[in-house]
Protein backbone atom coordinates (compact mmCIF):
# COMPACT_ATOMS: atom_id res chain seq x y z
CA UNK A 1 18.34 23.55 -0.39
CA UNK A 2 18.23 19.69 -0.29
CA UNK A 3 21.81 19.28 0.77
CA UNK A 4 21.20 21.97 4.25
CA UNK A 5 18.24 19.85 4.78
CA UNK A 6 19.27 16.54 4.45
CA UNK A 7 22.06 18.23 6.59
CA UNK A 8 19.79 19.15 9.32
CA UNK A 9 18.06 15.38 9.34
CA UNK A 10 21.05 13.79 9.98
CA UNK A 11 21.90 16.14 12.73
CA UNK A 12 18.52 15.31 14.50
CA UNK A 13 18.52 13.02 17.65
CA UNK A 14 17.18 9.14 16.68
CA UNK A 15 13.65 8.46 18.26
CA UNK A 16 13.29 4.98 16.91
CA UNK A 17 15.58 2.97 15.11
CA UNK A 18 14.93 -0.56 13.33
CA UNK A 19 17.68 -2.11 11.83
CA UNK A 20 18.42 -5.42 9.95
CA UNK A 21 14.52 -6.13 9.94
CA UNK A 22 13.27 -9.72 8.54
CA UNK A 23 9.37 -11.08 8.92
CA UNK A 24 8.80 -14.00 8.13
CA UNK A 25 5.80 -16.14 8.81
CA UNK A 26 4.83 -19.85 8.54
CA UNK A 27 2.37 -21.22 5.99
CA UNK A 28 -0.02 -24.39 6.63
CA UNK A 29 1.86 -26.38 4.01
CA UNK A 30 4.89 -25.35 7.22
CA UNK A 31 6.92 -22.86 4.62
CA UNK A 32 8.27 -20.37 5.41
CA UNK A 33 7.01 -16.29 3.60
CA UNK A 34 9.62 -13.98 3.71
CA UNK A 35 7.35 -10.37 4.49
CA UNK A 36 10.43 -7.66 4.93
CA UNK A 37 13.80 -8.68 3.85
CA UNK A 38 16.71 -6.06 5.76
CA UNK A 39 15.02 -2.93 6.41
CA UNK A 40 16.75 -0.48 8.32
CA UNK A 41 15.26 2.92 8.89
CA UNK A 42 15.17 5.41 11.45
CA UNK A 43 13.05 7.96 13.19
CA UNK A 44 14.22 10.90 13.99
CA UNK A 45 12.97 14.10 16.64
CA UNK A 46 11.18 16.42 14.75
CA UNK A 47 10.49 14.36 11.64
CA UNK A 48 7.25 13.09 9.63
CA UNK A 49 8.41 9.99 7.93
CA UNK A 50 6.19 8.14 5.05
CA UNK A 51 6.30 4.72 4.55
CA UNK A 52 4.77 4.32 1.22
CA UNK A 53 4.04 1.18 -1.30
CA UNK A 54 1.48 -0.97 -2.78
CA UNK A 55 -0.98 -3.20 -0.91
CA UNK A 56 0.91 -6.59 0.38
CA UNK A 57 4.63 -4.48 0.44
CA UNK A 58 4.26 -5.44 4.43
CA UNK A 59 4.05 -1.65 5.52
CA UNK A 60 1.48 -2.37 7.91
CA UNK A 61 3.88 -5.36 9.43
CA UNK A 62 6.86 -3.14 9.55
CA UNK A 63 4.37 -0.69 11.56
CA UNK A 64 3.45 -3.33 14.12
CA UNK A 65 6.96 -4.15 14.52
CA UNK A 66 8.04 -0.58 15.23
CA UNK A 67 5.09 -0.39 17.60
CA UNK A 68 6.76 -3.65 19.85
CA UNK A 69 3.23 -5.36 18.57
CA UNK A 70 5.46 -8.16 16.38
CA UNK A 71 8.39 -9.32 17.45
CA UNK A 72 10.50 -9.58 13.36
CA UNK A 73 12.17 -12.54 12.73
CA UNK A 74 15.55 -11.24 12.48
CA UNK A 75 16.80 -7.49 13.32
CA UNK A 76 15.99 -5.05 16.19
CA UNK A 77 14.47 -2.02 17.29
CA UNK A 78 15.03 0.28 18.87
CA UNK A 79 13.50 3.25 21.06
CA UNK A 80 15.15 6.16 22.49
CA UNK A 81 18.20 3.36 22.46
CA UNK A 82 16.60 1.05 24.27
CA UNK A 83 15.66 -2.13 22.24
CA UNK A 84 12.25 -3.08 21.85
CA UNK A 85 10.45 -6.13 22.53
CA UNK A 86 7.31 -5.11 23.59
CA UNK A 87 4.77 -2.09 23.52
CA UNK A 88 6.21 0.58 25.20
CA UNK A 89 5.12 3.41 26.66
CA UNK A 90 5.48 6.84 24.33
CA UNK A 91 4.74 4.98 21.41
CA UNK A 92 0.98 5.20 20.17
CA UNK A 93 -0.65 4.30 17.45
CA UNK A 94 -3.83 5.03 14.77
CA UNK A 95 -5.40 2.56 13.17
CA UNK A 96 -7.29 2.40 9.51
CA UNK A 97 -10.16 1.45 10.65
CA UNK A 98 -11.52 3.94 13.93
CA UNK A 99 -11.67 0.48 16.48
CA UNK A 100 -13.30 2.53 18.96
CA UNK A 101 -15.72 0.61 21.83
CA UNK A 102 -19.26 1.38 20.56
CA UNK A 103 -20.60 0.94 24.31
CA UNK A 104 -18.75 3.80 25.39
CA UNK A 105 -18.71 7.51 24.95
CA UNK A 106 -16.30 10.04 23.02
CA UNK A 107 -15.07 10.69 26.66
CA UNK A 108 -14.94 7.22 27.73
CA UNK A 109 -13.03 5.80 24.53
CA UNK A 110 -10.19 8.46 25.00
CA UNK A 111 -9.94 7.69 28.81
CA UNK A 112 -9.28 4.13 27.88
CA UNK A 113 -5.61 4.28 27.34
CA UNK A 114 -5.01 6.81 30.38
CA UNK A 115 -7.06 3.87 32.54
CA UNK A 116 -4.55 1.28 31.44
CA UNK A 117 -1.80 3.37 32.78
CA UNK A 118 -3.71 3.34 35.89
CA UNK A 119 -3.99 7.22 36.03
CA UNK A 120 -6.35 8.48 38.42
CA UNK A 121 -9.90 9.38 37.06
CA UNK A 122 -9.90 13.33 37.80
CA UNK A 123 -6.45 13.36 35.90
CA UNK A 124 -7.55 10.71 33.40
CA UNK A 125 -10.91 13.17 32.88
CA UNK A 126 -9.32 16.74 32.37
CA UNK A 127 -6.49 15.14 30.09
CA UNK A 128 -9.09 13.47 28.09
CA UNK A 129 -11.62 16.79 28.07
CA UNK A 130 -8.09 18.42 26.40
CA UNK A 131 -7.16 16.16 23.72
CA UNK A 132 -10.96 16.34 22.71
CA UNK A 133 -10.52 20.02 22.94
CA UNK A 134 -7.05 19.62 20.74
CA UNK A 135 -8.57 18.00 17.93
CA UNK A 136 -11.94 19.65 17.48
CA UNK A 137 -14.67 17.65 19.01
CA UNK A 138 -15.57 19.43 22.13
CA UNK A 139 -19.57 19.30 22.64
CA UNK A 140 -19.25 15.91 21.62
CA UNK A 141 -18.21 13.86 24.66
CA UNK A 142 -21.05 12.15 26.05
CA UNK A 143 -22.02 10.92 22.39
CA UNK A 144 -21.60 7.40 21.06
CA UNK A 145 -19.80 6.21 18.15
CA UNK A 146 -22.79 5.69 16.53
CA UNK A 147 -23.61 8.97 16.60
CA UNK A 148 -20.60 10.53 14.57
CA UNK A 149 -19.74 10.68 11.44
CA UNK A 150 -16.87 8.61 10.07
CA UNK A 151 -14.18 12.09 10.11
CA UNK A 152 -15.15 12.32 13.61
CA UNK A 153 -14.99 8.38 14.96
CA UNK A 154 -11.83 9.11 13.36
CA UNK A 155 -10.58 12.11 15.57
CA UNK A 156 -11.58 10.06 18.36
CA UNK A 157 -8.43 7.76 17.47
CA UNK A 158 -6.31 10.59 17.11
CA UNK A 159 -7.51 12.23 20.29
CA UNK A 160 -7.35 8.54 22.16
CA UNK A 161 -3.65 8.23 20.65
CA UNK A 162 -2.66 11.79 21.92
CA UNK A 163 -4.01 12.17 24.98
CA UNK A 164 -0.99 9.05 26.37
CA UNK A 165 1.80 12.01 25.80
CA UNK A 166 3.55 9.80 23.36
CA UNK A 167 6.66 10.79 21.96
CA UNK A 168 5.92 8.73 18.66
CA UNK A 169 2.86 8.42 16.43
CA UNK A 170 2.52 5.59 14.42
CA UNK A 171 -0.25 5.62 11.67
CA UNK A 172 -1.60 3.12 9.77
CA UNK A 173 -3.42 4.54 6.99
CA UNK A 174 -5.31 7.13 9.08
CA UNK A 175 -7.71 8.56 6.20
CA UNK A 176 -7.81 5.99 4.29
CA UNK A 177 -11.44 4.88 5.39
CA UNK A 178 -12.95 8.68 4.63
CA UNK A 179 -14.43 10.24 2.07
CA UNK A 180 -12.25 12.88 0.22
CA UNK A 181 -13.32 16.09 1.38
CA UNK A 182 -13.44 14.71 4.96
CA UNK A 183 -10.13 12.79 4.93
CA UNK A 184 -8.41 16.85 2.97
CA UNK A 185 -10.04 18.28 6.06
CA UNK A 186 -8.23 15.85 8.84
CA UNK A 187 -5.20 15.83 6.84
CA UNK A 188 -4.83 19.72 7.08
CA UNK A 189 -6.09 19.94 10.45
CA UNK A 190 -2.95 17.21 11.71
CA UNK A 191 -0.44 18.73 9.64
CA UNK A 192 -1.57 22.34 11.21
CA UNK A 193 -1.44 20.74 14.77
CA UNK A 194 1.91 19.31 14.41
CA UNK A 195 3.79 22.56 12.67
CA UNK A 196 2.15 24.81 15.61
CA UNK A 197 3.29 22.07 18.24
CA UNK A 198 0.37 21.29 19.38
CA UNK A 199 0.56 17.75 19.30
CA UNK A 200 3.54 17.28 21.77
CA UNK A 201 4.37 14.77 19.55
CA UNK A 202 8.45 13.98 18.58
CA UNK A 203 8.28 12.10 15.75
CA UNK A 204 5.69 10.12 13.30
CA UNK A 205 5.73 7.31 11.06
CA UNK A 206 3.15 7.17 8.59
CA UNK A 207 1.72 4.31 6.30
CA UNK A 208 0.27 4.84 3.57
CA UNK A 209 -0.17 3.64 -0.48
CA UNK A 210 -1.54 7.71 -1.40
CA UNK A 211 1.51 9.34 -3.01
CA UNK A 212 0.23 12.55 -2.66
CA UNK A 213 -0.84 11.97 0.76
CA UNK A 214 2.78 11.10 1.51
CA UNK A 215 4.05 14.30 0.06
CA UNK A 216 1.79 16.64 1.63
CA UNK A 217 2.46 15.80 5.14
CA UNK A 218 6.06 14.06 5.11
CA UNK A 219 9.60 15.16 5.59
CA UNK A 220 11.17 11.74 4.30
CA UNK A 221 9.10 9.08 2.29
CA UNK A 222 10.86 5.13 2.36
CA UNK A 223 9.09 3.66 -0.90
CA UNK A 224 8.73 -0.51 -0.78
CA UNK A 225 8.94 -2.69 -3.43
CA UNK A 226 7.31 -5.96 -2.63
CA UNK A 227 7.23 -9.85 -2.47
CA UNK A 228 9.34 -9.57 0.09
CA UNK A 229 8.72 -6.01 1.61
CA UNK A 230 12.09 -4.23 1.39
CA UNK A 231 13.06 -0.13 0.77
CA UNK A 232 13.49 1.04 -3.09
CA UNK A 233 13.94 4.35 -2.31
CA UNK A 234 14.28 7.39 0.29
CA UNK A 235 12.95 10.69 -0.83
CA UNK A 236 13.64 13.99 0.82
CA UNK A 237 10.69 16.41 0.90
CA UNK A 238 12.43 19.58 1.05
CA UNK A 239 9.08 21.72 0.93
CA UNK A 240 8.34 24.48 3.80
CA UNK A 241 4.79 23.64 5.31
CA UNK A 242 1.77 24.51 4.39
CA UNK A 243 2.51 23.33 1.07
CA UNK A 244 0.59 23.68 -2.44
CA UNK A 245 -0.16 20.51 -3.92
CA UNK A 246 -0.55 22.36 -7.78
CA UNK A 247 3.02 24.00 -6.98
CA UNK A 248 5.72 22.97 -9.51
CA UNK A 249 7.74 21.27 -6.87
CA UNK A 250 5.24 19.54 -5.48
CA UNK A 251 4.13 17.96 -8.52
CA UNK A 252 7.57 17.25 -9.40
CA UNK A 253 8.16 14.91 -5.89
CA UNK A 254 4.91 13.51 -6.68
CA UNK A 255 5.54 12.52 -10.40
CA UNK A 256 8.91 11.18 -9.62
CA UNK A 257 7.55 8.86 -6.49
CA UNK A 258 4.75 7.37 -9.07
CA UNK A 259 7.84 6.97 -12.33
CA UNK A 260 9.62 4.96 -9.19
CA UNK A 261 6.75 3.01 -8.44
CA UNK A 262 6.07 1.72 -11.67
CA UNK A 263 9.32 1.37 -13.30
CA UNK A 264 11.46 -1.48 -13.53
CA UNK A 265 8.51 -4.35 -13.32
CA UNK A 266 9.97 -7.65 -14.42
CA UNK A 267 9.51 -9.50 -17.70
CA UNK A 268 8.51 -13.44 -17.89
CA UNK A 269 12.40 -13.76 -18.94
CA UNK A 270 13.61 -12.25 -15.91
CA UNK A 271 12.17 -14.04 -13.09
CA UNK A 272 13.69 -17.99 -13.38
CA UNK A 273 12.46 -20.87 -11.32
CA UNK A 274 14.45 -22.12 -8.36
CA UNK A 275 14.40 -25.97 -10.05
CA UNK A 276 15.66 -24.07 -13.45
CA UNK A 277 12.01 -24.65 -15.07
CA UNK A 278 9.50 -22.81 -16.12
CA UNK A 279 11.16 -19.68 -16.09
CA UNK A 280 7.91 -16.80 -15.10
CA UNK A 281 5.82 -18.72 -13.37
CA UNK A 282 6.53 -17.02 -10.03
CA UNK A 283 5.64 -13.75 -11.09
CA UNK A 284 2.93 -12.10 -9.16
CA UNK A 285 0.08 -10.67 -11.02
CA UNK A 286 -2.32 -7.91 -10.01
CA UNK A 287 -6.17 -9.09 -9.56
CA UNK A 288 -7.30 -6.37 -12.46
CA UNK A 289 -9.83 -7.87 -14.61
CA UNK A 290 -9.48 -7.85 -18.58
CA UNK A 291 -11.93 -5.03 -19.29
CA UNK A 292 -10.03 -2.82 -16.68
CA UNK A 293 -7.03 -3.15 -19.07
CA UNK A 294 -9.23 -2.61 -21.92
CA UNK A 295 -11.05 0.66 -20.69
CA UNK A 296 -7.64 1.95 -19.51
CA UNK A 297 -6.10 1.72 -22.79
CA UNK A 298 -8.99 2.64 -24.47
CA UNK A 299 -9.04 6.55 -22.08
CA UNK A 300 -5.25 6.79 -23.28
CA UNK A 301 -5.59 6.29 -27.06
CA UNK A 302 -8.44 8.76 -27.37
CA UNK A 303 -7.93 12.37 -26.57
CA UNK A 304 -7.17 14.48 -24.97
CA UNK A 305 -4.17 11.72 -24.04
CA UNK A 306 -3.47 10.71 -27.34
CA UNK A 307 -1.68 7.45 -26.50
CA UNK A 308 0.81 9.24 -23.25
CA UNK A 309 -0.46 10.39 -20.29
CA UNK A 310 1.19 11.34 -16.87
CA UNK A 311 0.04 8.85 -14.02
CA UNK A 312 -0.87 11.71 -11.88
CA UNK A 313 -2.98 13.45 -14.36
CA UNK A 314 -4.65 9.94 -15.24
CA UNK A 315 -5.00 9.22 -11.48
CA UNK A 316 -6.83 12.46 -11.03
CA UNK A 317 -9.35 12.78 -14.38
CA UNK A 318 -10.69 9.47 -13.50
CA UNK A 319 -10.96 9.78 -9.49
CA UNK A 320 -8.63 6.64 -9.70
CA UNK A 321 -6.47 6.55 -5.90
CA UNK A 322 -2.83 4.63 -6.17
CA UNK A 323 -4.03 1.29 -5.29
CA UNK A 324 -6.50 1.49 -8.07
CA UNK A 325 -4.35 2.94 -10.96
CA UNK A 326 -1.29 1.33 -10.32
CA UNK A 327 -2.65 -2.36 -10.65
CA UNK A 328 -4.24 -1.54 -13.62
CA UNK A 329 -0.75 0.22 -15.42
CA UNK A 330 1.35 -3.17 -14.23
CA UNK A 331 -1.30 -5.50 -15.88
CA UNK A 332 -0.80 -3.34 -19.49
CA UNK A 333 2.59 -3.13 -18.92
CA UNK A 334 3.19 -7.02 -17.77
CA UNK A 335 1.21 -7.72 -20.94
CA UNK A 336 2.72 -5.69 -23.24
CA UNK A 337 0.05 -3.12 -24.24
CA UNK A 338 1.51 0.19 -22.48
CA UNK A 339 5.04 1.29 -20.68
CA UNK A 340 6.74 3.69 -18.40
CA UNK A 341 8.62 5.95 -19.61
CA UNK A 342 10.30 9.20 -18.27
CA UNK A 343 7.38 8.89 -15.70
CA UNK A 344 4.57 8.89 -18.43
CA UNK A 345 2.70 6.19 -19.32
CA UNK A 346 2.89 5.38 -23.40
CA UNK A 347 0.57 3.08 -25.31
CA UNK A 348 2.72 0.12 -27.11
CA UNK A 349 1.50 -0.22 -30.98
CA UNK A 350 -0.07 -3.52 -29.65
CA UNK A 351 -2.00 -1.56 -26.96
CA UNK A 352 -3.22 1.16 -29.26
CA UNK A 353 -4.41 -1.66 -31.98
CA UNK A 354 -6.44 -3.57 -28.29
CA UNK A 355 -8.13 -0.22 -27.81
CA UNK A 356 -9.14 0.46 -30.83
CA UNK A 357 -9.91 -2.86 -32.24
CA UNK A 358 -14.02 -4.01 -30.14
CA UNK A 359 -14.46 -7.14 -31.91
CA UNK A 360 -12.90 -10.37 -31.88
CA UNK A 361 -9.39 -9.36 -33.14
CA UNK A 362 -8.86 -7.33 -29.74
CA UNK A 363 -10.00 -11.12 -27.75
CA UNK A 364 -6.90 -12.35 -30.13
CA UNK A 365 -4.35 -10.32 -29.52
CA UNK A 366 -4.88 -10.14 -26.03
CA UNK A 367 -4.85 -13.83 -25.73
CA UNK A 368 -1.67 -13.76 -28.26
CA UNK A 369 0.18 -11.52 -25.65
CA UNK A 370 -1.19 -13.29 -22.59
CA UNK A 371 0.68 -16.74 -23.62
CA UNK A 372 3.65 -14.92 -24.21
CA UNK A 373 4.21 -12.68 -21.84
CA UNK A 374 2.74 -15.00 -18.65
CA UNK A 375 4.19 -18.26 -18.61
CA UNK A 376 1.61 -19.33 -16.12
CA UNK A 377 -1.46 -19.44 -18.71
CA UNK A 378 0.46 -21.20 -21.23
CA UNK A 379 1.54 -23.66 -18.96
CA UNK A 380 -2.10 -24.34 -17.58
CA UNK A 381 -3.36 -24.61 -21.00
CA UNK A 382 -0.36 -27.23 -21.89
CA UNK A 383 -1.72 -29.38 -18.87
CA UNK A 384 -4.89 -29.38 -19.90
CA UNK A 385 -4.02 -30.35 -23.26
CA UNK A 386 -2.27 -32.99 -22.15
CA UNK A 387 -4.75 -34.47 -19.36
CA UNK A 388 -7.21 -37.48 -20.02
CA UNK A 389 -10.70 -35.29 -20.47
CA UNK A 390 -8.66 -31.75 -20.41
CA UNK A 391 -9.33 -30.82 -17.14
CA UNK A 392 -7.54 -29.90 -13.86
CA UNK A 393 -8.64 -28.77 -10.65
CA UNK A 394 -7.20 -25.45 -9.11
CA UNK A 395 -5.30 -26.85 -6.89
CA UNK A 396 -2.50 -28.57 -9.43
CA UNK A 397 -1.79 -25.51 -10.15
CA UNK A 398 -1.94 -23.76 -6.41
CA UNK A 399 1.10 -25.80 -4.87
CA UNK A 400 3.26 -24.75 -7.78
CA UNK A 401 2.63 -21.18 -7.20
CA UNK A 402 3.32 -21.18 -3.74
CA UNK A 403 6.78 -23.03 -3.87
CA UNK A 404 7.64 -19.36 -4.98
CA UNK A 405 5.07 -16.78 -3.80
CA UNK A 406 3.49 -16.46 -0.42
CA UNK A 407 0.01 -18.30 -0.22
CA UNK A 408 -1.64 -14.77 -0.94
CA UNK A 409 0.11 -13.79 -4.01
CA UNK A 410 -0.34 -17.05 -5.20
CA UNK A 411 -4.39 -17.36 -4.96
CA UNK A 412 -4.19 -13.54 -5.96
CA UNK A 413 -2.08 -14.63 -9.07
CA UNK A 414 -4.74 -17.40 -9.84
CA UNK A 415 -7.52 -15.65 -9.23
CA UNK A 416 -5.95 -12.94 -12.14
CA UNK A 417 -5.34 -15.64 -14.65
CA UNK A 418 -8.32 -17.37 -14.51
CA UNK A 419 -10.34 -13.97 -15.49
CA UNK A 420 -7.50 -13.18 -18.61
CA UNK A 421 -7.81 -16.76 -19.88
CA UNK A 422 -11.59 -16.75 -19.46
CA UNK A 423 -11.43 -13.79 -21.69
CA UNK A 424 -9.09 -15.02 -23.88
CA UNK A 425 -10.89 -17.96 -24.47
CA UNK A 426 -7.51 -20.24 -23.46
CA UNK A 427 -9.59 -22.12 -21.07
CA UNK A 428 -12.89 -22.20 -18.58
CA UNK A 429 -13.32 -21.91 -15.19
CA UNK A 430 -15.80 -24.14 -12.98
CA UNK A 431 -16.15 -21.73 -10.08
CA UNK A 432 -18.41 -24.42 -7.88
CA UNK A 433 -15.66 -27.50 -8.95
CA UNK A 434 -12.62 -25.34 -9.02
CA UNK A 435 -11.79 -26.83 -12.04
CA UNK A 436 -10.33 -25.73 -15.24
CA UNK A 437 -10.99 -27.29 -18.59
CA UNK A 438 -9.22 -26.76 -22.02
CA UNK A 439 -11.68 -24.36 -24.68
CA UNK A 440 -13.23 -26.15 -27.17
């Protein structure tokens, strides 16, 4: 079945096309951050396609620069062959957040982008009245923003997206601001829309980080790894529509997409420094604070887990999305207390003696592990050691950081080790002088 439709893909006429993509963007120390390093994906007639990956993977940038909003660095796109330097009209886009006018109606808000193409106002007015029809919100179009609820502001994007006949959809995390129930409810009614043809709609590109999201309404799924933003994987979702997400196969996509996600995080000993010296201290850390890593290990050693649990399973006991769970599994893991394996995650010995241990030998072995396994907190507690009153300010350590991440993942990653060595007791943090000083 996955060979006819992978088949069938191939066969389908290309919408949109980038190719060779590069972002890069300037710092204020005038470096250079490399966002997307050679992506190269297309869009084809007929297709759903998920781009999914952790917060700071540059999704959102690669959907700007398939919407003509960012021009990339290096590499082109293009749509319906022509390339792309601009918006263009038949592409249209959804936003995370609903970025509606509040001073104007339903009605108003989804004439907006019919006025900029100058269409009259009794055309503009019935094509609007329709794609409020289309996506459920007639009796609503003289009220205000302010009036709706957030699954409705939300429909008026859709509907103000739509009702430009676009022959692409781009998405930018669509449900992501919704509650659960509400954003189950949107998600079924789109995917209903689009399978019925309702929509009008030739292709769609969606971003998101929710795995399952991605395999309940995609047909392909490009997975980014990050710092830079380039593709780890491409998944086929060979599954009819509507589809089941307790099914076997569903589950199956899904655990696979998380084991994927998780796997293969670098050691300290893996990542070396472009001057040849002190080899780890580029490596990114999550901002998950040291009781996080502590309750999460304590849920797996206890039952019904028993030291293994599949990520899904964990995701869904605890109400944890993706962007919650998966920081928390790459601390453990970059510190040595759990791993990934076969998709599950597994409790190391040293993790299982962290949970279980409350008192003061659970602050020593996590500090044992955190000077071993991130060269960054040993290396701020050797220069305090070696400083005239044992103290440093933050920025020392700032520059360093940023010779080899981008000026986010470097405050990120300093803003993570200054909770683990707090907790650890390697060092203290003056949060008013930025300033670390050795423990006594």
């Amino acid at each position: 079945m996955l060979e006819t439709v992978q088949k069938e893909t191939v066969a389908k006429k290309i919408v949109l096309d980038l190719y060779g993509i590069h972002q890069a963007f300037s710092q204020p120390n005038g470096k250079s951050s490399l966002v997307l390093d050679d992506m190269s994906l297309s869009l084809r007639e007929g297709e759903i396609v998920g781009v999914l990956g952790r917060s700071g993977c540059g999704k959102s940038t690669l959907l700007r620069i398939a919407a003509g909003l960012i021009r990339p660095t290096a590499g082109k796109v293009f749509y319906q062959g022509k390339e792309l330097d601009r918006p263009a009209k038949g592409i249209a886009m959804v936003f995370q957040t609903f970025a509606l006018f509040p001073w104007l109606t339903v009605l108003e808000n989804v004439m907006t982008g019919l006025d900029a193409l100058g269409m009259k106002e009794a055309e503009a007015h019935k094509k609007a009245l329709a794609a409020i029809d289309l996506i459920g919100l007639d009796g609503f179009e003289t009220a205000y923003p302010r009036e709706l609820s957030g699954g409705m502001r939300q429909r008026v994007g859709f509907a103000r997206a739509l009702v430009v006949d676009p022959a692409v959809l781009l998405m930018d995390e669509p449900f992501s601001a919704l509650d659960v129930l509400t954003g189950e409810t949107l998600r079924s009614d789109f995917i209903d829309l689009w399978t019925e043809g309702k929509l009008g709609i030739k292709s769609v590109m969606l971003v998101t980080h929710n795995i399952e999201e991605a395999v309940f309404l995609c047909d392909r799924i490009i997975v980014l790894a990050a710092n830079p933003g380039r593709i780890a994987a491409r998944i086929e979702v060979p599954l009819p529509q509507p589809r089941e997400r307790l099914a076997p196969a569903f589950r199956e996509i899904v655990d696979d997409i998380y084991a994927r996600m998780t796997a293969g995080h670098a050691s300290a000993s893996d990542i070396k420094d472009k001057k040849g010296t002190l080899p780890g201290l580029a490596m990114r850390l999550p901002i998950v604070s040291s009781h996080r890593i502590s309750d999460l290990l304590e849920m797996l050693a206890a039952p019904p887990f028993e030291g293994r649990a599949d990520l899904r399973v964990l995701a869904e006991r605890f109400h944890l999305d993706d962007d919650q769970l998966l920081p928390i599994v790459e601390a453990a893991q970059i510190l040595g207390f759990a791993e990934i394996r076969g998709g599950d995650l597994h409790v190391t010995a040293a993790g299982k003696i962290l949970a279980e241990d409350t008192g003061d030998g659970r602050k020593r072995l996590f500090c044992e592990h955190l000077l071993r396994s991130v060269p960054l907190a040993a290396h701020i507690r050797h220069i305090l050691s070696e400083r005239l009153g044992h103290e440093a300010p933050r920025n020392r350590f700032l520059p360093e950081l940023e010779d080899h991440l981008s000026p986010r993942d470097a405050s990120q990653t300093l803003t993570a080790i200054i909770d683990w060595g707090r907790y650890a007791e390697i060092f203290t943090y003056d949060q008013k002088h930025h300033k670390f000083k050795l423990s006594a």
